[in-house]
C-alpha atoms as a PDB file:
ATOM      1  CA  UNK A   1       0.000   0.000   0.000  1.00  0.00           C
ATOM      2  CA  UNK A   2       2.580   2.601   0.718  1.00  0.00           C
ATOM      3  CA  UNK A   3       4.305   1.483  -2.596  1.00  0.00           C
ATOM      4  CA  UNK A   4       0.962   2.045  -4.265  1.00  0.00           C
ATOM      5  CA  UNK A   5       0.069   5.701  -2.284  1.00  0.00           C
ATOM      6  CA  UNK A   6       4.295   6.537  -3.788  1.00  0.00           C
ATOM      7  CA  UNK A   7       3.407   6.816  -7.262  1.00  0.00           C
ATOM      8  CA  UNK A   8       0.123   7.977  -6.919  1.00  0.00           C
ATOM      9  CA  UNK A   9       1.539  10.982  -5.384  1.00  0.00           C
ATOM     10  CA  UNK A  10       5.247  10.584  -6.988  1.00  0.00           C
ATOM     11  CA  UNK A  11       3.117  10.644 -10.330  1.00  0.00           C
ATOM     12  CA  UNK A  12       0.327  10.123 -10.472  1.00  0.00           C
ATOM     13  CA  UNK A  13      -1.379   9.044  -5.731  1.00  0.00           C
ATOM     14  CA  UNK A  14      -0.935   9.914  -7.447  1.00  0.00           C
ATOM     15  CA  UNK A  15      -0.790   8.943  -7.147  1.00  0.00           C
ATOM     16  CA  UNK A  16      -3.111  11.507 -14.100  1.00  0.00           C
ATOM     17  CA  UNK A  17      -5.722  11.281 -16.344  1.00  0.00           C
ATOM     18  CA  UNK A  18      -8.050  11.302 -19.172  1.00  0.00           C
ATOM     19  CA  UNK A  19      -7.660  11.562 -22.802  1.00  0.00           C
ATOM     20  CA  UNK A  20      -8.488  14.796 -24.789  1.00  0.00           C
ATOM     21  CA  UNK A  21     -10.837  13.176 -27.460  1.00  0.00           C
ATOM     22  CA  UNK A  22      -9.985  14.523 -30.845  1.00  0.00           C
ATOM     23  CA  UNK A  23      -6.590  16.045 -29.481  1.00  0.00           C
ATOM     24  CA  UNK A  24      -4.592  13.100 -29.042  1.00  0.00           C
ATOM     25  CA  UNK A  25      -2.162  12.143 -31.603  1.00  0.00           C
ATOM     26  CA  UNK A  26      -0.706   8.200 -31.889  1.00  0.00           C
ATOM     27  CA  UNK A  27       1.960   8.276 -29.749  1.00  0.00           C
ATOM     28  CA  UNK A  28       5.133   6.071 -31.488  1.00  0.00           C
ATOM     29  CA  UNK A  29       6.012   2.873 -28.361  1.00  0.00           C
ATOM     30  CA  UNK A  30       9.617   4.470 -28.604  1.00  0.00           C
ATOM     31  CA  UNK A  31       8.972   7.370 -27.623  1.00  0.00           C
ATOM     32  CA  UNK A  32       7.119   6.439 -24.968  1.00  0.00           C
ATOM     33  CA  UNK A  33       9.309   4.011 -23.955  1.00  0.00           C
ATOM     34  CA  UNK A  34      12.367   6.521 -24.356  1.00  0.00           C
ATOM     35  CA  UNK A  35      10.339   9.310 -22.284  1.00  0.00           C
ATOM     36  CA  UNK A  36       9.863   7.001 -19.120  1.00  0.00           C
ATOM     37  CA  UNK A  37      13.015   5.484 -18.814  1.00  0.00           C
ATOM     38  CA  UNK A  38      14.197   9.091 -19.150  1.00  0.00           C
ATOM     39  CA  UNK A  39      11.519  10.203 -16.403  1.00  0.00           C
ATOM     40  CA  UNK A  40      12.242   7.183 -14.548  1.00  0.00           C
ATOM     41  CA  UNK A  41      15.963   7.693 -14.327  1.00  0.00           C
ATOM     42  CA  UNK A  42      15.023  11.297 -12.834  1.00  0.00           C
ATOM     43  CA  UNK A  43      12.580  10.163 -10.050  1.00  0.00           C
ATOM     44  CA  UNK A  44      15.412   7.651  -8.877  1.00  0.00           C
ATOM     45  CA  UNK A  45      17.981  10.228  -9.206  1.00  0.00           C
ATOM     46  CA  UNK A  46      16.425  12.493  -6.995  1.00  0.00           C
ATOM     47  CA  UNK A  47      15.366   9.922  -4.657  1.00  0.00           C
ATOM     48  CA  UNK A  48      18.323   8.889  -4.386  1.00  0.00           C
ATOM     49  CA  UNK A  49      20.744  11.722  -4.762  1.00  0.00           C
ATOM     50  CA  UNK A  50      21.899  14.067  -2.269  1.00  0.00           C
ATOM     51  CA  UNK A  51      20.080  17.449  -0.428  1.00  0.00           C
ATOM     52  CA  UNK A  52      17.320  17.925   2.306  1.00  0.00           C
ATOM     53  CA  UNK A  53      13.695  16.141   1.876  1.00  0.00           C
ATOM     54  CA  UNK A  54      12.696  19.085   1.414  1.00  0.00           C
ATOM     55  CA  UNK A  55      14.804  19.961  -1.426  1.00  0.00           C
ATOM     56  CA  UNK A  56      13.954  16.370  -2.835  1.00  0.00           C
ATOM     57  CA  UNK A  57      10.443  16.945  -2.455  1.00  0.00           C
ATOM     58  CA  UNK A  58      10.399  20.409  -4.525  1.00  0.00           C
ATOM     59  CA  UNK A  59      12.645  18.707  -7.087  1.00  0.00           C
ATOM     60  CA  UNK A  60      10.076  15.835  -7.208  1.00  0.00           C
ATOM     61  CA  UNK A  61       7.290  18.111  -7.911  1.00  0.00           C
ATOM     62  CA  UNK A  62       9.023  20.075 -10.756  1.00  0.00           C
ATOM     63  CA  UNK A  63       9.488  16.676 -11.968  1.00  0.00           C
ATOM     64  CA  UNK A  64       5.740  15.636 -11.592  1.00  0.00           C
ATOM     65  CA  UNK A  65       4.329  19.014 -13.411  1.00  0.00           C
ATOM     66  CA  UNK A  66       6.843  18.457 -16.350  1.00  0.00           C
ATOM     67  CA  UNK A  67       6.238  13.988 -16.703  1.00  0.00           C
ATOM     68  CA  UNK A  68       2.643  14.401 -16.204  1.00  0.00           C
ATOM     69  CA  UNK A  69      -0.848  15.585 -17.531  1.00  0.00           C
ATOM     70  CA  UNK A  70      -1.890  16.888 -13.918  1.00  0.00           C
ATOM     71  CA  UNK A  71      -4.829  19.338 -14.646  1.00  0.00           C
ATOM     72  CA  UNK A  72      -6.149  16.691 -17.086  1.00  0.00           C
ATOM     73  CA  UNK A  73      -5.741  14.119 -14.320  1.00  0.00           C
ATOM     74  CA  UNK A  74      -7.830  16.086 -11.732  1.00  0.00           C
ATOM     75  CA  UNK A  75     -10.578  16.797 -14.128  1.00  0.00           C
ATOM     76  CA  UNK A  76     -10.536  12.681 -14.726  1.00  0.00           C
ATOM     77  CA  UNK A  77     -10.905  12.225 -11.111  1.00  0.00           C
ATOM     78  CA  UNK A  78     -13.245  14.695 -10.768  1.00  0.00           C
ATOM     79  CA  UNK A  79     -15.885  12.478 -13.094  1.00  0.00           C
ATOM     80  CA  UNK A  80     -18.978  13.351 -14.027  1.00  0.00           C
ATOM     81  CA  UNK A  81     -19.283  16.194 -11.000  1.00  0.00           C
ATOM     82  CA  UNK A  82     -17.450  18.575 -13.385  1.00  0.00           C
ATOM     83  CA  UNK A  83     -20.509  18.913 -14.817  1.00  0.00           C
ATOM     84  CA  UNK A  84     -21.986  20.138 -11.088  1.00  0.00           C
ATOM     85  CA  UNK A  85     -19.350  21.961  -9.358  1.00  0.00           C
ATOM     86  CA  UNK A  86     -19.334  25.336 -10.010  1.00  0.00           C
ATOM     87  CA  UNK A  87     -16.238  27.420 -11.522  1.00  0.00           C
ATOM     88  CA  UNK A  88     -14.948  28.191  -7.790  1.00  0.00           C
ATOM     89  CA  UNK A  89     -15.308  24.361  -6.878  1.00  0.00           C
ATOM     90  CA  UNK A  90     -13.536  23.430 -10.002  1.00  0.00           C
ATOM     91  CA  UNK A  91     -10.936  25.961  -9.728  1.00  0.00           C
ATOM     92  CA  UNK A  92     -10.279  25.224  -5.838  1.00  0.00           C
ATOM     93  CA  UNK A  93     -10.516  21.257  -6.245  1.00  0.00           C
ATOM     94  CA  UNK A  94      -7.274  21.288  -8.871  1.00  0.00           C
ATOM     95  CA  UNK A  95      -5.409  23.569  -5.930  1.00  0.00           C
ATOM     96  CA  UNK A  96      -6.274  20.896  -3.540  1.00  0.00           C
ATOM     97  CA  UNK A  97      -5.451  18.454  -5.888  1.00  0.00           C
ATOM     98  CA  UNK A  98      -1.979  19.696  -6.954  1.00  0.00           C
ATOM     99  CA  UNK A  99      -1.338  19.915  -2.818  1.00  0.00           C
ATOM    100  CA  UNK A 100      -2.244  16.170  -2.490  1.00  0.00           C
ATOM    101  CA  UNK A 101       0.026  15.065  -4.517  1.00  0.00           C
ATOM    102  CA  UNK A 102       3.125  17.468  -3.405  1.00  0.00           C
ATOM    103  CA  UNK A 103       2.266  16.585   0.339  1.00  0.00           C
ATOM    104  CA  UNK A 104       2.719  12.568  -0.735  1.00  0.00           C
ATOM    105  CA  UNK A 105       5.810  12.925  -2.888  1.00  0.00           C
ATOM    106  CA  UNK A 106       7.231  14.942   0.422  1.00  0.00           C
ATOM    107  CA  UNK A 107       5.678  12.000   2.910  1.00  0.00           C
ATOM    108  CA  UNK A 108       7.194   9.188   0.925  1.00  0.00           C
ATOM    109  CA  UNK A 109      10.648  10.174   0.028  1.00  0.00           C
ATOM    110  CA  UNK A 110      12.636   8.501   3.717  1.00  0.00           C
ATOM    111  CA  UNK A 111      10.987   4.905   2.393  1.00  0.00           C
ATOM    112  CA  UNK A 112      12.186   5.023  -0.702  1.00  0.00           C
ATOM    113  CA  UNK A 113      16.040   5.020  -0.852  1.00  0.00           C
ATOM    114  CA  UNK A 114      17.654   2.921  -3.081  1.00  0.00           C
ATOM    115  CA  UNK A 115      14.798   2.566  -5.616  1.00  0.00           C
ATOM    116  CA  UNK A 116      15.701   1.154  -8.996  1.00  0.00           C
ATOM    117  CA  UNK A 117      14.010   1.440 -12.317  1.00  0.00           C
ATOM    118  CA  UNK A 118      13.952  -0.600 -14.724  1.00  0.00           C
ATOM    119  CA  UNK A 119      11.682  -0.063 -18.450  1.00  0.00           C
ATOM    120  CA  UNK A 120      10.253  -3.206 -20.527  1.00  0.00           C
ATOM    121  CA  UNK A 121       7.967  -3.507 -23.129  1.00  0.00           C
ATOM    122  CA  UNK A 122       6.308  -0.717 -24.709  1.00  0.00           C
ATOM    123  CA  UNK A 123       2.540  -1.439 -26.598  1.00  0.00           C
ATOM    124  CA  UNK A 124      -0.156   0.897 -28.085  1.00  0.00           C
ATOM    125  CA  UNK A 125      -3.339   1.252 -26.905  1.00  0.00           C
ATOM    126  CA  UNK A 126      -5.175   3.179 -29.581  1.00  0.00           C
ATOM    127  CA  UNK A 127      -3.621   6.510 -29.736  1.00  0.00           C
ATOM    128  CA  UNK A 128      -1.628   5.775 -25.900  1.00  0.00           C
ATOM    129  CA  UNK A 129       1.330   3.473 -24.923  1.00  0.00           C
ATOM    130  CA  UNK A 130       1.134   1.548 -22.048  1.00  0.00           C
ATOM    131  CA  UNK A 131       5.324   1.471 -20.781  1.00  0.00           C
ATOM    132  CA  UNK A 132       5.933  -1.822 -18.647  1.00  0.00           C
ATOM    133  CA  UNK A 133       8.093  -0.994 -16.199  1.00  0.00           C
ATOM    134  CA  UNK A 134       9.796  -2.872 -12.857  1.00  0.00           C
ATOM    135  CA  UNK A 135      10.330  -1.000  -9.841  1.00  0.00           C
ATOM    136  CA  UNK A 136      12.459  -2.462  -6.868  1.00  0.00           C
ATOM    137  CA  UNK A 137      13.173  -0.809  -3.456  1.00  0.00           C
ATOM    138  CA  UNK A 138      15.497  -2.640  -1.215  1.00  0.00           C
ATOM    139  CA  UNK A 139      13.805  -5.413   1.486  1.00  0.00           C
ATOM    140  CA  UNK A 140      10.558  -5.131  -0.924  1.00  0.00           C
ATOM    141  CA  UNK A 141       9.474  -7.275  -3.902  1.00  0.00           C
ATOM    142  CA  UNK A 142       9.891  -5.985  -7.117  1.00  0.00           C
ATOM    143  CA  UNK A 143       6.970  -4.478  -8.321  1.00  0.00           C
ATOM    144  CA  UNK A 144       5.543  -4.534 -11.768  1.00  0.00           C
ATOM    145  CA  UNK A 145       3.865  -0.875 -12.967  1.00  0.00           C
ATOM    146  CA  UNK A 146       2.697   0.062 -16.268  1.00  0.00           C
ATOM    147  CA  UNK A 147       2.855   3.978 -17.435  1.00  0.00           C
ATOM    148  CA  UNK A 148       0.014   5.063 -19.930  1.00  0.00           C
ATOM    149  CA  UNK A 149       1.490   7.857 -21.734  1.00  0.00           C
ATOM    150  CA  UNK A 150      -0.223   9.912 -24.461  1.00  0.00           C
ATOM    151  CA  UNK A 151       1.063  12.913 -26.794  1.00  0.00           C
ATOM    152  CA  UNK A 152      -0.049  16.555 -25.599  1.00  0.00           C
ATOM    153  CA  UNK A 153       0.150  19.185 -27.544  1.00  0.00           C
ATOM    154  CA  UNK A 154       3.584  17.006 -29.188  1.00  0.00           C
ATOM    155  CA  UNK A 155       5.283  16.502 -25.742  1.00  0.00           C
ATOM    156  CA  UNK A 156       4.559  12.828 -24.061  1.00  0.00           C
ATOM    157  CA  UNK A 157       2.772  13.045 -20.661  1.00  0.00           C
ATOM    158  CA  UNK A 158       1.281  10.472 -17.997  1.00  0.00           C
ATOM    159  CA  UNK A 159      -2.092   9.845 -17.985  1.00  0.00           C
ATOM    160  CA  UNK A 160      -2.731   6.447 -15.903  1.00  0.00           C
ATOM    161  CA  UNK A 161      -0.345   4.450 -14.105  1.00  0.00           C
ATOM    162  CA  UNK A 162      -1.337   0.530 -13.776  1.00  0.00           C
ATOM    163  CA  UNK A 163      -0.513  -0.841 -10.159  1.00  0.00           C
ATOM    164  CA  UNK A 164      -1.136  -4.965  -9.801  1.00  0.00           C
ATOM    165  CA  UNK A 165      -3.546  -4.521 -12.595  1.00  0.00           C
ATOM    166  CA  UNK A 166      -5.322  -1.710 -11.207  1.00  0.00           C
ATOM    167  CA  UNK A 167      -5.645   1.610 -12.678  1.00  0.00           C
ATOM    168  CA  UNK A 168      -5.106   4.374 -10.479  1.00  0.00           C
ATOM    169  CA  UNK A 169      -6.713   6.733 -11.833  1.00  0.00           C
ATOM    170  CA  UNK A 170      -9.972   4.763 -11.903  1.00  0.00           C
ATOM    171  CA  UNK A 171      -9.169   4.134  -8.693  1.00  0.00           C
ATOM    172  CA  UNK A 172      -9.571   7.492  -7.677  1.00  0.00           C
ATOM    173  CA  UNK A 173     -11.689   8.661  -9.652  1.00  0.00           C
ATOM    174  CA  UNK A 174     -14.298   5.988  -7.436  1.00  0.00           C
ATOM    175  CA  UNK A 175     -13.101   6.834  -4.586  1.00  0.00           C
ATOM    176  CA  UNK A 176     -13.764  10.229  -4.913  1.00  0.00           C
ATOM    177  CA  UNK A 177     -17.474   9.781  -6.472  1.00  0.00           C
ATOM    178  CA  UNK A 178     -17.971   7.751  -3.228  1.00  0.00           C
ATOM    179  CA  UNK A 179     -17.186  10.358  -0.976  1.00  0.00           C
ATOM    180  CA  UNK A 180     -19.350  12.924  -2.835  1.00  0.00           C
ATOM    181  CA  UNK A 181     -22.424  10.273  -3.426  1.00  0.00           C
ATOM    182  CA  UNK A 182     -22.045   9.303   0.249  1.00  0.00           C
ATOM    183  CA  UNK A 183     -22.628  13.340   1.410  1.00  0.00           C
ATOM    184  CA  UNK A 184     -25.927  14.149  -1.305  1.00  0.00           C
ATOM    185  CA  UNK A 185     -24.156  14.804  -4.204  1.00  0.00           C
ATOM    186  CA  UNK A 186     -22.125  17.613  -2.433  1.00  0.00           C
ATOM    187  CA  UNK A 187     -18.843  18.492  -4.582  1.00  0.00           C
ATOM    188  CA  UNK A 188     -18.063  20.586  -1.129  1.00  0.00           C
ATOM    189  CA  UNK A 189     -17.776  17.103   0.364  1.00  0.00           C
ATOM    190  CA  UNK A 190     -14.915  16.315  -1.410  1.00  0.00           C
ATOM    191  CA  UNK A 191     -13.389  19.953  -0.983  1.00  0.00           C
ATOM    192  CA  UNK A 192     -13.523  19.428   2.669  1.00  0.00           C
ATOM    193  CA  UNK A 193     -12.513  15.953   2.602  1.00  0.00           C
ATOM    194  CA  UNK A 194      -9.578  16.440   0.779  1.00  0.00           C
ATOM    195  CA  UNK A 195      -8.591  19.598   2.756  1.00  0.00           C
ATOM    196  CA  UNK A 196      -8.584  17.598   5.907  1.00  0.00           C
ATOM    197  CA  UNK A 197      -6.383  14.841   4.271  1.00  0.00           C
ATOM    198  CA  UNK A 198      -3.796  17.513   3.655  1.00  0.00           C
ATOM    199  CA  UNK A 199      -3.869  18.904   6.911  1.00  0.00           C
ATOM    200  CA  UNK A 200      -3.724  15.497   8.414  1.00  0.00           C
ATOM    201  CA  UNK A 201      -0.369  14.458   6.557  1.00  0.00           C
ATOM    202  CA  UNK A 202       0.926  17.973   7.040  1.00  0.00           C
ATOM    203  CA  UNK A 203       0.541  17.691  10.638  1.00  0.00           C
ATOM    204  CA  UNK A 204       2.530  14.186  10.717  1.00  0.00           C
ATOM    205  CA  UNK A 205       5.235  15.428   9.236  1.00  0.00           C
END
């Protein structure tokens, strides 16, 4: 679970998300491939490497805005209740949103030292790639996770990362309908949910 919370917030909690219909361009496996061992060889590197946590941590979310489609993955998660919130909900959920996911790159940088990378096999789905990866962190199991990457606006970006099969950005995505279905529909449910999440890890550390 920890390993799983990591690149959701490392990436993706965070650990990004849905296609832009009629935008998207077929993406060559190559360059896809090429682009996250690139991006992988810079998470490790900063994990890894030398400075304060908290130098890690901002380098680690330079890294996340530049490898991945964030905006588009908050409007994925988001779902359907775009179409409810109003502009201020909207505009405050992606600040919340882009907060989650620095607090948890900052939160799980001490567990992750020694990391390695390694990329695989590269295959298109439609006008993505899915990028096969293996991830190892010392005393841990290697772990097997697949980067969907898509062109935007002719730079490769992020868009899903696949965890033991599961898609994390569907993941989300249900999780947070549940919390706003379980409160009447209430986008503000999620606002304040998410709000106290951040407060929460920003307190433990």
């Amino acid at each position: 679970m920890h390993f799983r919370r990591f690149i959701l917030g490392a990436i993706a909690s965070a650990p990004m998300l849905a296609a832009m219909a009629g935008a998207a361009q077929a993406l060559p496996p190559d360059q896809a491939k090429s682009f996250i061992t690139q991006s992988g060889d810079k998470l490790v590197g900063i994990v890894n490497g030398g400075g304060s946590e908290s130098q890690k941590a901002g380098q680690l979310r330079d890294l996340v805005n530049q490898i991945v489609a964030v905006d588009q993955v908050g409007d994925y998660v988001l779902g359907r209740y775009n179409n409810v919130a109003t502009p201020a909900q909207k505009q405050q959920f992606q600040t919340l949103f882009h907060q989650l996911l620095s607090y948890n790159i900052t939160y799980q940088i001490k567990a992750y030292q020694g990391v390695t990378f390694t990329t695989n096999s590269a295959t298109p789905q439609g006008d993505d790639v899915l990028v096969d990866t293996t991830i190892a962190t010392p005393g841990k199991a290697p772990a097997d996770v697949g980067w969907v990457v898509e062109d935007d606006a002719g730079q490769p970006k992020i868009i899903d990362v696949i965890v033991a099969g599961t898609s994390l950005r569907i993941t989300t995505r249900n999780d947070y309908a549940g919390v706003i279905t379980d409160n009447g529909g209430q986008v503000s449910a999620l606002l304040n949910a998410m709000q106290n999440q951040i407060s929460k890890i920003s307190a433990a550390q």
